[in-house]
Protein backbone atom coordinates (compact mmCIF):
# COMPACT_ATOMS: atom_id res chain seq x y z
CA UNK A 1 -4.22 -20.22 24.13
CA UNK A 2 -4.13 -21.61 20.48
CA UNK A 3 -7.79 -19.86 19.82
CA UNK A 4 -6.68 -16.63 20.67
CA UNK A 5 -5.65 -14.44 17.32
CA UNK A 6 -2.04 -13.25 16.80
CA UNK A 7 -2.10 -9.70 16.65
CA UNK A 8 -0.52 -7.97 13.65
CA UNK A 9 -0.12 -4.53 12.32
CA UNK A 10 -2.88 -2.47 11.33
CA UNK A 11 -0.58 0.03 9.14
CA UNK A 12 2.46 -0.50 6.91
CA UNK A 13 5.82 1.10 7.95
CA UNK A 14 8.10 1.77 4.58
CA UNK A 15 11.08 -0.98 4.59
CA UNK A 16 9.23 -3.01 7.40
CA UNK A 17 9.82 -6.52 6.75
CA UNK A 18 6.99 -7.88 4.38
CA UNK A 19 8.11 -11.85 4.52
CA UNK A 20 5.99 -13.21 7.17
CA UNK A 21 2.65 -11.58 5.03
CA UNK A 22 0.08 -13.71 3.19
CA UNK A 23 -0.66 -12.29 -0.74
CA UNK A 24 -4.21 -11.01 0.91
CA UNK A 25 -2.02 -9.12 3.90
CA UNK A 26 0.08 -7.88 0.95
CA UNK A 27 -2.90 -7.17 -1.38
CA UNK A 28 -4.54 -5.12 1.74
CA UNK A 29 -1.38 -2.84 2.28
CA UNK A 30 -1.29 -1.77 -1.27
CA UNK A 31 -4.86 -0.91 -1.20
CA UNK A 32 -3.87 1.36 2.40
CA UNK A 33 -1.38 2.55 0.56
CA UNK A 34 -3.51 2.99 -2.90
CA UNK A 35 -5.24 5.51 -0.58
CA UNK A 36 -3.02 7.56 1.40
CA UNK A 37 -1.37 8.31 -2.04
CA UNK A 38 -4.74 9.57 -3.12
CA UNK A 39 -5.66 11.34 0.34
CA UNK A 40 -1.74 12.77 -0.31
CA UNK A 41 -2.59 14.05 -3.65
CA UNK A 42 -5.66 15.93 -2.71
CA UNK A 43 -4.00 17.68 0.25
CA UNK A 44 -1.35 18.30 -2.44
CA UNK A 45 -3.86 20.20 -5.03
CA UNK A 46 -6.03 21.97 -1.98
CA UNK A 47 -2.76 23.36 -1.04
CA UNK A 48 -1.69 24.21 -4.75
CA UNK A 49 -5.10 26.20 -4.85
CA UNK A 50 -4.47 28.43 -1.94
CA UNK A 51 -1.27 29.43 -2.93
CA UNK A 52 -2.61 30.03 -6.75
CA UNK A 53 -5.75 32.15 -4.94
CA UNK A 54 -3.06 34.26 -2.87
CA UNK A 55 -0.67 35.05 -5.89
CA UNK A 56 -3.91 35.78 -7.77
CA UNK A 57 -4.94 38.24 -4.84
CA UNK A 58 -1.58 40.36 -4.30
CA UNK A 59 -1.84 40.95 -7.77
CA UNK A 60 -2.55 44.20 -9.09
């Protein structure tokens, strides 16, 4: 029963309750975090350069 490994949360929720997490947990959220900020900003500039390639194109 002791052997068996406490399950804990593969993802970080904004304002969940960090107390309980060791500075490696902590250090492993930021870097999850590290990159959905970067995934965020890419989907951010793909989308800027559609809308930039439609004004472009109803342009005469």
């Amino acid at each position: 029963m002791f052997d068996e490994e406490i399950k804990k949360p593969k993802g970080h929720e904004v304002g969940m309750n960090i107390d309980a997490l060791s500075v490696e947990e902590l250090a492993d959220r930021i870097g999850l975090l590290e990159g959905e900020i970067v995934r965020l900003k890419t989907a951010i500039e793909a989308r800027n350069a559609t809308r930039k390639a439609a004004e472009s194109a109803f342009k005469l």
